[in-house]
PDB file of N, CA and C in Angstrom:
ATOM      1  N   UNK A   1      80.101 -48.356 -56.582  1.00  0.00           N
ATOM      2  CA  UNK A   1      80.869 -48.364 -55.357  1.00  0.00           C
ATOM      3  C   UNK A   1      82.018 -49.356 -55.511  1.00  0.00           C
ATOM      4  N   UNK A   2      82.940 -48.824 -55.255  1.00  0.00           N
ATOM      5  CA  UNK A   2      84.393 -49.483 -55.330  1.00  0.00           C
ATOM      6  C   UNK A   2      84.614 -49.876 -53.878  1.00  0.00           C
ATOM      7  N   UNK A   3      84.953 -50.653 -53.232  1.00  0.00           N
ATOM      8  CA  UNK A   3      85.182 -51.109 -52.000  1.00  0.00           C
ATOM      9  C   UNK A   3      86.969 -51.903 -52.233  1.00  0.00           C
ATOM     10  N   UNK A   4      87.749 -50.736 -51.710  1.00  0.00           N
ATOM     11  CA  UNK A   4      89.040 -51.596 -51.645  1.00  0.00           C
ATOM     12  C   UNK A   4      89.502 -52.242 -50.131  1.00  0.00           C
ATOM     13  N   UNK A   5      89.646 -53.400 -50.008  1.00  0.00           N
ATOM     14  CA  UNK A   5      90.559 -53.763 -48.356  1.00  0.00           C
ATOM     15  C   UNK A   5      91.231 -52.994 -47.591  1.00  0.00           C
ATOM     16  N   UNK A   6      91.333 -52.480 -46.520  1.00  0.00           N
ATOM     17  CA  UNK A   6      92.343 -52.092 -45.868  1.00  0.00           C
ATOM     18  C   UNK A   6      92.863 -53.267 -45.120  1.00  0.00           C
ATOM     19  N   UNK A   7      94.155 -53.640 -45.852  1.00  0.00           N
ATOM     20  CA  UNK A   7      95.502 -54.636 -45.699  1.00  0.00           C
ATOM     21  C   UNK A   7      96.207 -54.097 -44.140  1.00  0.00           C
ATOM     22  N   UNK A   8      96.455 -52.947 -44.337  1.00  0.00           N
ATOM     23  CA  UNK A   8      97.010 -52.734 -43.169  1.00  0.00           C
ATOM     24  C   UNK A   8      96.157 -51.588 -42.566  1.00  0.00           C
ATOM     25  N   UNK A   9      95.863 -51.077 -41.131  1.00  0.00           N
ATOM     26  CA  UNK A   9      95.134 -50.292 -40.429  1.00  0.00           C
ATOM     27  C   UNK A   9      95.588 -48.907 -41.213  1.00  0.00           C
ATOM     28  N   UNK A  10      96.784 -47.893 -41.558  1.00  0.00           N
ATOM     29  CA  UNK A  10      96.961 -47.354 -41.791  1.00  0.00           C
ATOM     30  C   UNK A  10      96.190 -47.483 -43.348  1.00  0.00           C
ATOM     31  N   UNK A  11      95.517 -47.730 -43.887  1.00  0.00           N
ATOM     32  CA  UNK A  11      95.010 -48.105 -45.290  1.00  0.00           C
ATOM     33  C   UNK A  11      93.754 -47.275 -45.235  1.00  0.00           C
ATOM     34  N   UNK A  12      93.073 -47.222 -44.087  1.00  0.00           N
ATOM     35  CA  UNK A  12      91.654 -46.968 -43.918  1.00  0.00           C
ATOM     36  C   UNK A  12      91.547 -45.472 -44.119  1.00  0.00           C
ATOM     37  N   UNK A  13      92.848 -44.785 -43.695  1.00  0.00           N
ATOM     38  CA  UNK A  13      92.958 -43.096 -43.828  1.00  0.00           C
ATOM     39  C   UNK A  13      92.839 -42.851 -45.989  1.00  0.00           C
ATOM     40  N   UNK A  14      93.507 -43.777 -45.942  1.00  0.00           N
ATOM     41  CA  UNK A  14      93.971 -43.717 -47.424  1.00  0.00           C
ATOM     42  C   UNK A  14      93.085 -43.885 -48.289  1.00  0.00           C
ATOM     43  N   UNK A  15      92.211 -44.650 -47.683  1.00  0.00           N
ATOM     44  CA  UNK A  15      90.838 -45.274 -48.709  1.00  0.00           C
ATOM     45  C   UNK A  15      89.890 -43.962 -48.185  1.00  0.00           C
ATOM     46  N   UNK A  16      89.953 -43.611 -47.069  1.00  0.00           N
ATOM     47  CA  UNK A  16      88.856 -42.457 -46.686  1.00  0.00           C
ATOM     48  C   UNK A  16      89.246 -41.538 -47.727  1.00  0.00           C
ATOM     49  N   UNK A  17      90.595 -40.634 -47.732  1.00  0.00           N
ATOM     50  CA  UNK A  17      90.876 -39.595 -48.519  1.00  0.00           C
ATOM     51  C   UNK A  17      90.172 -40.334 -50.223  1.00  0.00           C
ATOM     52  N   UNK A  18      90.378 -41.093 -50.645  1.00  0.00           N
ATOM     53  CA  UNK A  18      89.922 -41.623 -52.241  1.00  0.00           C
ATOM     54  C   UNK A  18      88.716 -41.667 -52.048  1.00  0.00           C
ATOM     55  N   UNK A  19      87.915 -42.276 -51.458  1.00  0.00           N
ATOM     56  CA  UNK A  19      86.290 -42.236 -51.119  1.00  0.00           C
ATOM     57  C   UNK A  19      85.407 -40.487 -51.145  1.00  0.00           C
ATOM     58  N   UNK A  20      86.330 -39.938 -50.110  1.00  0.00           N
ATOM     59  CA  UNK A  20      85.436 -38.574 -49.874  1.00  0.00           C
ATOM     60  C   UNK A  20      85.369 -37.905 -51.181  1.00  0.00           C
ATOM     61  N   UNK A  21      87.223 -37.727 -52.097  1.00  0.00           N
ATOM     62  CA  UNK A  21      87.396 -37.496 -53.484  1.00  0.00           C
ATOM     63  C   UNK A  21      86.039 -37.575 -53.838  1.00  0.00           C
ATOM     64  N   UNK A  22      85.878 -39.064 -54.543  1.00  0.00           N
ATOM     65  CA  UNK A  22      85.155 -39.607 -55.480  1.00  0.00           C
ATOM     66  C   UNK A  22      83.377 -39.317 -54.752  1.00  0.00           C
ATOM     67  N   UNK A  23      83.195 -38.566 -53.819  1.00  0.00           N
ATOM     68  CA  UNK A  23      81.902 -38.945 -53.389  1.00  0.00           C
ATOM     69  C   UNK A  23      81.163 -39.799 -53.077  1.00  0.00           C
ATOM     70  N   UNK A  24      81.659 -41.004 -52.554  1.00  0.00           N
ATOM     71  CA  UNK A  24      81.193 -42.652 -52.953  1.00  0.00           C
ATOM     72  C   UNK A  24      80.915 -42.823 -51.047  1.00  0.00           C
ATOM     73  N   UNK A  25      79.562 -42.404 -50.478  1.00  0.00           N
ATOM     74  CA  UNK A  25      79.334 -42.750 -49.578  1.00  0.00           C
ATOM     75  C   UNK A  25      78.880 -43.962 -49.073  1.00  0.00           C
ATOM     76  N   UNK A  26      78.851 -44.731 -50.070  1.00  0.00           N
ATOM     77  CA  UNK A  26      78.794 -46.484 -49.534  1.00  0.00           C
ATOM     78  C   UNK A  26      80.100 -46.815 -49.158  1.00  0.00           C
ATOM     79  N   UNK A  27      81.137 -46.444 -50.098  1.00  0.00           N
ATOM     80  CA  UNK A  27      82.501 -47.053 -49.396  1.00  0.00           C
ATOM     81  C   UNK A  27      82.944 -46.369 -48.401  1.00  0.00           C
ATOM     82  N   UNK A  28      82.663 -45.030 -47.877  1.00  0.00           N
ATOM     83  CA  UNK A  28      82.985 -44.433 -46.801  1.00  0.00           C
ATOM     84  C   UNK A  28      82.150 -45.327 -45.500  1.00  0.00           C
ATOM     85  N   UNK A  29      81.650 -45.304 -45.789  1.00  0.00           N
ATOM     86  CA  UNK A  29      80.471 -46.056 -44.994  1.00  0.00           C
ATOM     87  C   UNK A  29      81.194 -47.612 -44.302  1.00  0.00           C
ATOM     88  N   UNK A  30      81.611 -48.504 -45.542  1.00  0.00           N
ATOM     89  CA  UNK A  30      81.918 -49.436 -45.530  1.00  0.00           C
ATOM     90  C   UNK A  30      83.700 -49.563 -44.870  1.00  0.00           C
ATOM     91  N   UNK A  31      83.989 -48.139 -44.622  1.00  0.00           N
ATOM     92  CA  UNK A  31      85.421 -48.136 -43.605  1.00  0.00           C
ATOM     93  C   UNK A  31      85.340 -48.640 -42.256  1.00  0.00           C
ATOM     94  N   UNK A  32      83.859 -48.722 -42.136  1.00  0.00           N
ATOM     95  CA  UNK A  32      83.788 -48.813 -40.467  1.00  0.00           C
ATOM     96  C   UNK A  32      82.617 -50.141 -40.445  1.00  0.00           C
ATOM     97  N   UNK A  33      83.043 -50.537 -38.746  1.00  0.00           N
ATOM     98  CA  UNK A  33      82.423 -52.104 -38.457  1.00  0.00           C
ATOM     99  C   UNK A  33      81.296 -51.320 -38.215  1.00  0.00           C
ATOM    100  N   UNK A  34      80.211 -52.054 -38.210  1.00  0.00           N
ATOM    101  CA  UNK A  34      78.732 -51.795 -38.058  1.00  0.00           C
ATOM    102  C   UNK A  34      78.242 -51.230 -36.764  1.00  0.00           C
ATOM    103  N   UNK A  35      78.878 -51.787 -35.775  1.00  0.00           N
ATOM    104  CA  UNK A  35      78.314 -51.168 -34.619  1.00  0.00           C
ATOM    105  C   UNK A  35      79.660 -49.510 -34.384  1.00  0.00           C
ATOM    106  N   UNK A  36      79.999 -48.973 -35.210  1.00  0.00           N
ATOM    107  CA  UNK A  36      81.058 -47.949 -34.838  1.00  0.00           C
ATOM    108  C   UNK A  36      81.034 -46.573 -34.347  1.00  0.00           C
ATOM    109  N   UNK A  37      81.602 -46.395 -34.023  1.00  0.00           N
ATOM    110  CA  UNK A  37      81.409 -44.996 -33.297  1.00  0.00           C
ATOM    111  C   UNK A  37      81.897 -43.761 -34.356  1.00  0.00           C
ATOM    112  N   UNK A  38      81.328 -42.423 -34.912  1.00  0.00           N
ATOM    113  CA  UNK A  38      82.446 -41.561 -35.686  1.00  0.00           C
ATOM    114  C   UNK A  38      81.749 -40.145 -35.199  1.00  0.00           C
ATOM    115  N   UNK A  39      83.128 -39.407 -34.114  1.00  0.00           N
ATOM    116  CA  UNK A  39      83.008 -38.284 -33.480  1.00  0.00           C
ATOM    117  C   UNK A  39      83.088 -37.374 -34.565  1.00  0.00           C
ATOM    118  N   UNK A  40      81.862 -37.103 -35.361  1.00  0.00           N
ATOM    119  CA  UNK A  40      82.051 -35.739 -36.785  1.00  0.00           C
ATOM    120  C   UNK A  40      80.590 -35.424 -36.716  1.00  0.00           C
ATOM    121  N   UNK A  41      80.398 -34.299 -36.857  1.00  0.00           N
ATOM    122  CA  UNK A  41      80.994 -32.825 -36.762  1.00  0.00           C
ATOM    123  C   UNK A  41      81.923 -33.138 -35.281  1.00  0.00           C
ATOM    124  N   UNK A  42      82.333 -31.725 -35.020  1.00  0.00           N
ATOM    125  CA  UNK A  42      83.013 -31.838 -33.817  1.00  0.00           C
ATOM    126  C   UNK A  42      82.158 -31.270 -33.199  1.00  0.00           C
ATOM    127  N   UNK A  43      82.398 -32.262 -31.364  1.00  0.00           N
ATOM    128  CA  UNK A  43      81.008 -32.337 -30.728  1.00  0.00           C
ATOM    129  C   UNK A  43      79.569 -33.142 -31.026  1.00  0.00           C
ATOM    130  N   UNK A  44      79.442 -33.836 -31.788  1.00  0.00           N
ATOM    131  CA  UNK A  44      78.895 -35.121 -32.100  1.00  0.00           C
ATOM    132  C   UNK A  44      79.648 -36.443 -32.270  1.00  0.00           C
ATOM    133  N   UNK A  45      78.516 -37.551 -31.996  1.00  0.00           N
ATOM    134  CA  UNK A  45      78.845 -38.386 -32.197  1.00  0.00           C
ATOM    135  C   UNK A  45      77.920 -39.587 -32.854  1.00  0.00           C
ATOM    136  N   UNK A  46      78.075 -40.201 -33.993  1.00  0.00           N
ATOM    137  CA  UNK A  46      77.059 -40.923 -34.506  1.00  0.00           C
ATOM    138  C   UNK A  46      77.635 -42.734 -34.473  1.00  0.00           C
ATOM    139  N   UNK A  47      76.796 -43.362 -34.338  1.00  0.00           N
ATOM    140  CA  UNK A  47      76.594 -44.464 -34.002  1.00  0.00           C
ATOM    141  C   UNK A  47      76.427 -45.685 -34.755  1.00  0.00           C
ATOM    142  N   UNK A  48      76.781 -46.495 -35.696  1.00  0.00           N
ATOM    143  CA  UNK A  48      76.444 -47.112 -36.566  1.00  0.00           C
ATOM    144  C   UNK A  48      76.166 -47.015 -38.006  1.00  0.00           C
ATOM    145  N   UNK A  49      75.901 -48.306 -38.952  1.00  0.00           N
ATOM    146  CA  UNK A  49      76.007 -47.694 -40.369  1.00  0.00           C
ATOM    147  C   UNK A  49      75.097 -46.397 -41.072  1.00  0.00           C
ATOM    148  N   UNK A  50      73.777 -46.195 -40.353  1.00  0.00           N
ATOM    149  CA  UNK A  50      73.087 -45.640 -40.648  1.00  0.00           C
ATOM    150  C   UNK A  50      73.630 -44.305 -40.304  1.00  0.00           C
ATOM    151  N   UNK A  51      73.836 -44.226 -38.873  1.00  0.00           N
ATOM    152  CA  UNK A  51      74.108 -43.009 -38.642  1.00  0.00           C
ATOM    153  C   UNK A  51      75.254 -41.882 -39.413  1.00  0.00           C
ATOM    154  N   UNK A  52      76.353 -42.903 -39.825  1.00  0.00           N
ATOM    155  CA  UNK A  52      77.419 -42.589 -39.873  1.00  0.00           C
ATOM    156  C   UNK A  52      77.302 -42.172 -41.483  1.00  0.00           C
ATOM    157  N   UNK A  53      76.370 -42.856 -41.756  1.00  0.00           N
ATOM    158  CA  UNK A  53      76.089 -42.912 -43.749  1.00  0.00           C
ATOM    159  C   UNK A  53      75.795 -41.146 -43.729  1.00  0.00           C
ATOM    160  N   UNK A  54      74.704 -41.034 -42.774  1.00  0.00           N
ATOM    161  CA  UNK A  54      73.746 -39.758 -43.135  1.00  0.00           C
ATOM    162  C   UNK A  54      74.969 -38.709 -42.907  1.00  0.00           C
ATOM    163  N   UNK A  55      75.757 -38.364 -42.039  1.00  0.00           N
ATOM    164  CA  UNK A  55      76.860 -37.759 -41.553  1.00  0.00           C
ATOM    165  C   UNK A  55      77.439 -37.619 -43.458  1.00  0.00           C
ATOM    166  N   UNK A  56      78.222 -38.691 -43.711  1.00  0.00           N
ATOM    167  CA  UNK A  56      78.895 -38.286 -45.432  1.00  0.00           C
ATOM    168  C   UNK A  56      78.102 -37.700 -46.144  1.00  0.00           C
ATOM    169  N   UNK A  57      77.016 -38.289 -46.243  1.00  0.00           N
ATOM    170  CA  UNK A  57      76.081 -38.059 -47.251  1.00  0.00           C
ATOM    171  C   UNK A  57      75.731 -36.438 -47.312  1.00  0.00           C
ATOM    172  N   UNK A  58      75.837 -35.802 -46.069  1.00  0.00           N
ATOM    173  CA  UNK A  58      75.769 -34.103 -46.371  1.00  0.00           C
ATOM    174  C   UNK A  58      77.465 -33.851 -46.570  1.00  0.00           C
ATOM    175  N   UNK A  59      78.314 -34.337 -45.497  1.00  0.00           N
ATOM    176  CA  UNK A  59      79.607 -33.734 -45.742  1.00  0.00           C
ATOM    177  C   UNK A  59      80.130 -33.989 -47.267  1.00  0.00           C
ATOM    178  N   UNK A  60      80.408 -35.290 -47.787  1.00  0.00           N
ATOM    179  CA  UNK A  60      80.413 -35.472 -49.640  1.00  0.00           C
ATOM    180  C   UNK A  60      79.611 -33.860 -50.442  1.00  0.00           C
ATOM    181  N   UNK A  61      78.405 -33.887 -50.022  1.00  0.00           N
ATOM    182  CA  UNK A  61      77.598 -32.771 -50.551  1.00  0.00           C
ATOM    183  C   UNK A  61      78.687 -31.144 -50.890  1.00  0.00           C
ATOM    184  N   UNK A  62      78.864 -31.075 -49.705  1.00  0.00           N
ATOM    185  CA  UNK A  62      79.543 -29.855 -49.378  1.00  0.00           C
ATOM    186  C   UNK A  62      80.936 -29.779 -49.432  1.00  0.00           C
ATOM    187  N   UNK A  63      81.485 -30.981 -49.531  1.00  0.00           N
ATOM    188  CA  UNK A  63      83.753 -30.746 -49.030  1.00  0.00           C
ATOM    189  C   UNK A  63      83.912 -30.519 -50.253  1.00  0.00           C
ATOM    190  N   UNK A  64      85.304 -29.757 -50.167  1.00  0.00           N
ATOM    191  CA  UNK A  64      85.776 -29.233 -51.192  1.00  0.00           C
ATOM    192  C   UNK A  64      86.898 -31.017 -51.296  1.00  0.00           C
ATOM    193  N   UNK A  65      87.756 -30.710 -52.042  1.00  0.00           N
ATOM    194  CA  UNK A  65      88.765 -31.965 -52.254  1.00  0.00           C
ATOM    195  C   UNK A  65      89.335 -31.984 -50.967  1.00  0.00           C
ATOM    196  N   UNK A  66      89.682 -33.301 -50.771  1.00  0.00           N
ATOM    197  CA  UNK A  66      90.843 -33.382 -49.389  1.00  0.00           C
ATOM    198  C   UNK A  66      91.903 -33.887 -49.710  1.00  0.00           C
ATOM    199  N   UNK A  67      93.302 -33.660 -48.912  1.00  0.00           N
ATOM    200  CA  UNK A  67      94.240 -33.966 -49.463  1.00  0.00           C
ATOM    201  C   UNK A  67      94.960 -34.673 -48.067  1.00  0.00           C
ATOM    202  N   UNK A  68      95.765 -35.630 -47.911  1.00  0.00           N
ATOM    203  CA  UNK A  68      96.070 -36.710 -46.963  1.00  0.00           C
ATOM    204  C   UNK A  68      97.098 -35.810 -46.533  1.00  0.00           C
ATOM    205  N   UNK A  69      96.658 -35.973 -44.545  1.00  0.00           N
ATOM    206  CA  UNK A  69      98.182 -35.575 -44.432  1.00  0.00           C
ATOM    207  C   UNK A  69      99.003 -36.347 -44.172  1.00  0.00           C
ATOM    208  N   UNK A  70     100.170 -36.376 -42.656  1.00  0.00           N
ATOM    209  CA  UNK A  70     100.827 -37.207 -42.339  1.00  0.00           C
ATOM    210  C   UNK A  70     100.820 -38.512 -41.908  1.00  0.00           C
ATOM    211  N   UNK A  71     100.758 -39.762 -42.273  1.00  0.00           N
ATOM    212  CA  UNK A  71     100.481 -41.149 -41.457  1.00  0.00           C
ATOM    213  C   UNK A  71     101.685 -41.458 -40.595  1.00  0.00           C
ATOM    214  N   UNK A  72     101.133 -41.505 -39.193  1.00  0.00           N
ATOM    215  CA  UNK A  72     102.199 -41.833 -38.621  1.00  0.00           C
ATOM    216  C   UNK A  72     102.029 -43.631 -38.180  1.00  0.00           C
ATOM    217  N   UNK A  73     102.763 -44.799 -37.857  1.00  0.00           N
ATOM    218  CA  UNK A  73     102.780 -45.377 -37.355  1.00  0.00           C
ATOM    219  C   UNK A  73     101.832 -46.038 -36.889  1.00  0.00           C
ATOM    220  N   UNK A  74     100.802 -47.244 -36.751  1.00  0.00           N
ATOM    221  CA  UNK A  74      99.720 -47.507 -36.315  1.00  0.00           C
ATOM    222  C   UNK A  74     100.549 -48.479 -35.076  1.00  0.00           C
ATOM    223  N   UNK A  75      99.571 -48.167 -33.590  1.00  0.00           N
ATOM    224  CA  UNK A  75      99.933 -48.904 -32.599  1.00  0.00           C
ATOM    225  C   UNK A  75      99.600 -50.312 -32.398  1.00  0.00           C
ATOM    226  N   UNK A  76      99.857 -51.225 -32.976  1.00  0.00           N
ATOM    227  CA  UNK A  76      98.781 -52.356 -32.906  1.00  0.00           C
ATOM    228  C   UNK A  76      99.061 -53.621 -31.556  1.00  0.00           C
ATOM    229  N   UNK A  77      97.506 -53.937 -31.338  1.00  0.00           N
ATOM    230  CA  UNK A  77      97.848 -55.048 -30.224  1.00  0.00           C
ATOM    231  C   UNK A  77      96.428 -55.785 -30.221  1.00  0.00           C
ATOM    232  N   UNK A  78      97.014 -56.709 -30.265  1.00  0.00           N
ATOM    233  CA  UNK A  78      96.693 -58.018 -31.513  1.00  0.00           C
ATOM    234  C   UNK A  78      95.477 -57.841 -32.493  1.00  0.00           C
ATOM    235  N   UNK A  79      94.431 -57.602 -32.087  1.00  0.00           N
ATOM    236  CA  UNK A  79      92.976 -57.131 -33.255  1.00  0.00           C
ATOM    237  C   UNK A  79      92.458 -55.981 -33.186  1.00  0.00           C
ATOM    238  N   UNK A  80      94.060 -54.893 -32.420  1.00  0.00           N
ATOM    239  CA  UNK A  80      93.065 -53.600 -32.272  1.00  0.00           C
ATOM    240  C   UNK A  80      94.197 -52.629 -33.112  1.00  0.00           C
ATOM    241  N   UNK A  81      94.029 -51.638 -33.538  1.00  0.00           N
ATOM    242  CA  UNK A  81      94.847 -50.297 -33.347  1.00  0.00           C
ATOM    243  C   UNK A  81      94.295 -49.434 -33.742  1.00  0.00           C
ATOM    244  N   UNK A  82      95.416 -48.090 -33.015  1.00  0.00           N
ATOM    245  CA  UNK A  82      95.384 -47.295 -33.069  1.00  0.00           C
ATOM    246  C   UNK A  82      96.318 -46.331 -34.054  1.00  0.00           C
ATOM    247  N   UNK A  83      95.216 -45.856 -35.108  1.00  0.00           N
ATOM    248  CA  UNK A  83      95.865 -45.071 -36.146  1.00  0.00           C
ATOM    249  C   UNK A  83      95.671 -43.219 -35.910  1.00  0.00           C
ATOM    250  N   UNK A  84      96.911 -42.500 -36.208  1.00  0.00           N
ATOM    251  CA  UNK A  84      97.144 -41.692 -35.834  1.00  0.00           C
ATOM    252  C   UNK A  84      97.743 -40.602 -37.107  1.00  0.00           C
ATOM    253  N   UNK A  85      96.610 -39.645 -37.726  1.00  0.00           N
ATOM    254  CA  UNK A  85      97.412 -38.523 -38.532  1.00  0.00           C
ATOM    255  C   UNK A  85      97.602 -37.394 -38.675  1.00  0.00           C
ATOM    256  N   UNK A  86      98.884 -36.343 -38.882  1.00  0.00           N
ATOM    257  CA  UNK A  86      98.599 -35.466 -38.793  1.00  0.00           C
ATOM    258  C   UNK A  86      98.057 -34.442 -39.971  1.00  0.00           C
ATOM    259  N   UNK A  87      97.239 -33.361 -40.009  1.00  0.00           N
ATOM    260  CA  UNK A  87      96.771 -33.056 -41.435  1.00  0.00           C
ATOM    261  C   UNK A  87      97.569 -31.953 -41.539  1.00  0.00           C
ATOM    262  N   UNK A  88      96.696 -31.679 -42.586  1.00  0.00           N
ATOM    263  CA  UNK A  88      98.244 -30.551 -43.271  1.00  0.00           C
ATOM    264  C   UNK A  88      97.678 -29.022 -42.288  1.00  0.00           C
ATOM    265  N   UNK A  89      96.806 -28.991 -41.500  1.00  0.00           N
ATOM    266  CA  UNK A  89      96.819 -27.794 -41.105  1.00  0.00           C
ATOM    267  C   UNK A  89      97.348 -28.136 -39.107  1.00  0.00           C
ATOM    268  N   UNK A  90      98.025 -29.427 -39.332  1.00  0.00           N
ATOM    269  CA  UNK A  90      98.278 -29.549 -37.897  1.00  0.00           C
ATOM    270  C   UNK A  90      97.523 -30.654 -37.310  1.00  0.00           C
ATOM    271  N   UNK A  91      96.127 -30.159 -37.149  1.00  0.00           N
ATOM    272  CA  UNK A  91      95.630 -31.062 -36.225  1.00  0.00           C
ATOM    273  C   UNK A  91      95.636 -32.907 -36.347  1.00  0.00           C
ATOM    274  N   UNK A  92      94.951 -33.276 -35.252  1.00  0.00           N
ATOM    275  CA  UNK A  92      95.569 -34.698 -35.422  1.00  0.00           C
ATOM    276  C   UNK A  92      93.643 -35.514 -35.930  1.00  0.00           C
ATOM    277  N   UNK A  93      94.127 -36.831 -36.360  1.00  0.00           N
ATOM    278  CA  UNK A  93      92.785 -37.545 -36.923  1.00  0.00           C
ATOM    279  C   UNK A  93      92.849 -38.742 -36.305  1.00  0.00           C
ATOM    280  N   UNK A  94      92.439 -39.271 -35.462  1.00  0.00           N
ATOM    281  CA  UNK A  94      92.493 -40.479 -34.012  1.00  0.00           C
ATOM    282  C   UNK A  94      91.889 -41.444 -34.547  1.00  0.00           C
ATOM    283  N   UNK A  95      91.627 -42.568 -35.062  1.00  0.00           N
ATOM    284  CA  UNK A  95      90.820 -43.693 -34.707  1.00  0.00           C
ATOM    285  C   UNK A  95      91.189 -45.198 -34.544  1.00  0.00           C
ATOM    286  N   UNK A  96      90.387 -46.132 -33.764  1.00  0.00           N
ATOM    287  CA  UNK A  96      90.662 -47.299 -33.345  1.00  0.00           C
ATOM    288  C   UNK A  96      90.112 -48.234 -34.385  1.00  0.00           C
ATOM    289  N   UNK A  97      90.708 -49.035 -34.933  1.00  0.00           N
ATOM    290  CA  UNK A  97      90.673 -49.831 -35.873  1.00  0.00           C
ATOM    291  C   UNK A  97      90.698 -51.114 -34.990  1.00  0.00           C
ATOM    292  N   UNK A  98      89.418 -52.337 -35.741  1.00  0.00           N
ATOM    293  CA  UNK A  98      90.033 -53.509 -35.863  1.00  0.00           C
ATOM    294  C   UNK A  98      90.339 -54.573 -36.723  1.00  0.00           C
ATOM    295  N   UNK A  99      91.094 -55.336 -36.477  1.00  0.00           N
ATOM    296  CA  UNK A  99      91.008 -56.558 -37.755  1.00  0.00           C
ATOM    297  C   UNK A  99      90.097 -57.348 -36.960  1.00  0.00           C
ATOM    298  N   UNK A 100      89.544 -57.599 -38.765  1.00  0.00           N
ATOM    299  CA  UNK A 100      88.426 -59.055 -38.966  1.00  0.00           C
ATOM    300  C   UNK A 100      88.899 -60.325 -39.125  1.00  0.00           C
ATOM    301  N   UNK A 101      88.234 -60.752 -39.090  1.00  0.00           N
ATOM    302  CA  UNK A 101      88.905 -62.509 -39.212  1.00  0.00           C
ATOM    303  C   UNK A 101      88.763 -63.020 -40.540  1.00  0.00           C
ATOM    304  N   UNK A 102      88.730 -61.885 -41.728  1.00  0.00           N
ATOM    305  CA  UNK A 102      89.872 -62.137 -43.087  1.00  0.00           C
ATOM    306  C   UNK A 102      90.888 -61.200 -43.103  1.00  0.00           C
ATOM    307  N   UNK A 103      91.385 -60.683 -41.922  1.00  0.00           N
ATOM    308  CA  UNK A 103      93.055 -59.889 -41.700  1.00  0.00           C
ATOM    309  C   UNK A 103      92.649 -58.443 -42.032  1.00  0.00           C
ATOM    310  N   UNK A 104      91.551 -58.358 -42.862  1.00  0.00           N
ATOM    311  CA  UNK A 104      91.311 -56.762 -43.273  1.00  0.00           C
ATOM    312  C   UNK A 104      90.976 -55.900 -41.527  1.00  0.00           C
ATOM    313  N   UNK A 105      91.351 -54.395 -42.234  1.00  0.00           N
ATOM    314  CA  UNK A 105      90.687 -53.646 -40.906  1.00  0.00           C
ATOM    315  C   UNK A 105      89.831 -52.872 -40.945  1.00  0.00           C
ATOM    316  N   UNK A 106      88.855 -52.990 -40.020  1.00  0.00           N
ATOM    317  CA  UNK A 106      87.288 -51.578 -40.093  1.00  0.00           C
ATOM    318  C   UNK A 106      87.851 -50.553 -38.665  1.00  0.00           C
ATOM    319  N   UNK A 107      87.644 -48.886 -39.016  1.00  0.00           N
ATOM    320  CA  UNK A 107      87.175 -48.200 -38.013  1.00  0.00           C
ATOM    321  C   UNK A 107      86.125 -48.777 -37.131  1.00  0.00           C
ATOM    322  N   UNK A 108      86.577 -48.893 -35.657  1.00  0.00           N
ATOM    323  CA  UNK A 108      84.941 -49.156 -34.549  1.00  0.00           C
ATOM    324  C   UNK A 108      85.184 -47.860 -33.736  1.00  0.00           C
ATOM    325  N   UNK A 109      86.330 -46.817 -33.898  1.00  0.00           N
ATOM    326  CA  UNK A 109      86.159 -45.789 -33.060  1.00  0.00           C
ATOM    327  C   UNK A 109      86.860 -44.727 -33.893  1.00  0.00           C
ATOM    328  N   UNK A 110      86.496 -43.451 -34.543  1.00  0.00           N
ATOM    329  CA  UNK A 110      86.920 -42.630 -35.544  1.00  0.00           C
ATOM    330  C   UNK A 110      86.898 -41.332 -34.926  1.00  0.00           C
ATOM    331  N   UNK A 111      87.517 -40.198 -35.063  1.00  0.00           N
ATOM    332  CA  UNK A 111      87.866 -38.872 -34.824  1.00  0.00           C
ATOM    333  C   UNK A 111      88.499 -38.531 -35.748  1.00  0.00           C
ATOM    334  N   UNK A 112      88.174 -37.898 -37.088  1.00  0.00           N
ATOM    335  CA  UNK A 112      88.557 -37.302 -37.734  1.00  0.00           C
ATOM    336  C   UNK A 112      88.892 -35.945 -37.448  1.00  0.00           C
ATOM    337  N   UNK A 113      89.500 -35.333 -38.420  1.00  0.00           N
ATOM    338  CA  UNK A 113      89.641 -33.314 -38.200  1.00  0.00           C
ATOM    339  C   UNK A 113      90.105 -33.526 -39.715  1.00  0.00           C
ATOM    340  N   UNK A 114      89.073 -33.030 -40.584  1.00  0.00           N
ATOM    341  CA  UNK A 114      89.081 -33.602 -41.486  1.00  0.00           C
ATOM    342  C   UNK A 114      89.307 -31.722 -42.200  1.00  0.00           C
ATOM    343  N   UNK A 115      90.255 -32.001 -43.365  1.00  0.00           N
ATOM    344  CA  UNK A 115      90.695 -30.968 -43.968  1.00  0.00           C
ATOM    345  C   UNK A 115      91.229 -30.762 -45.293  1.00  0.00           C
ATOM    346  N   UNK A 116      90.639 -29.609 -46.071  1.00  0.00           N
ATOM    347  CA  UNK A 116      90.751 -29.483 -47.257  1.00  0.00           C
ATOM    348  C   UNK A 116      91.926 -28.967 -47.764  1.00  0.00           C
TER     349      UNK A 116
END
């Protein structure tokens, strides 16, 4: 497991797309703060590291490659934001990021629309 920083909030999309690649559900895992929320499948919602592990751990199984779409702009205000992308088939990928108190940022609220 490779675990890289996300430096800036927009980083966390970037490290997700390299993670899912590589199959490496510890570092997917490790995108998000412990107590986090990640709305996947659509119409669920799972709750923490555990929950959120078991969620990759079949999707890794099954995704074909993913490929990053658009990063737009992250909204930030002061230890929170909001990152916003669009994928290549349109839809949008929502989540609330925060920084830690070594400047890095974790997902605590995720909505992917995640696409191959």
């Amino acid at each position: 497991m490779t675990i890289t920083a996300a430096i800036e909030p927009n980083d966390l999309a970037i490290h997700f797309i390299e993670h899912a690649n590589a199959g490496d559900v510890d570092a997917l895992v490790a995108l998000y703060e412990p107590d986090a929320v990640l709305a996947f499948p659509p119409g669920a919602a799972s709750t923490g590291h555990a929950q959120i592990r078991a969620v990759y751990e079949q999707f890794v199984s099954f995704a074909p490659p993913l490929t990053r779409g658009t990063l737009h702009p992250p909204l930030i205000c002061g230890d929170l934001a909001l990152t916003v992308a669009t994928q290549t088939n349109g839809d949008l990928t929502v989540g609330i990021a925060r920084r830690r108190a070594d400047g890095t940022w974790r997902w605590v609220v995720d909505q992917p629309a995640l696409v191959a």
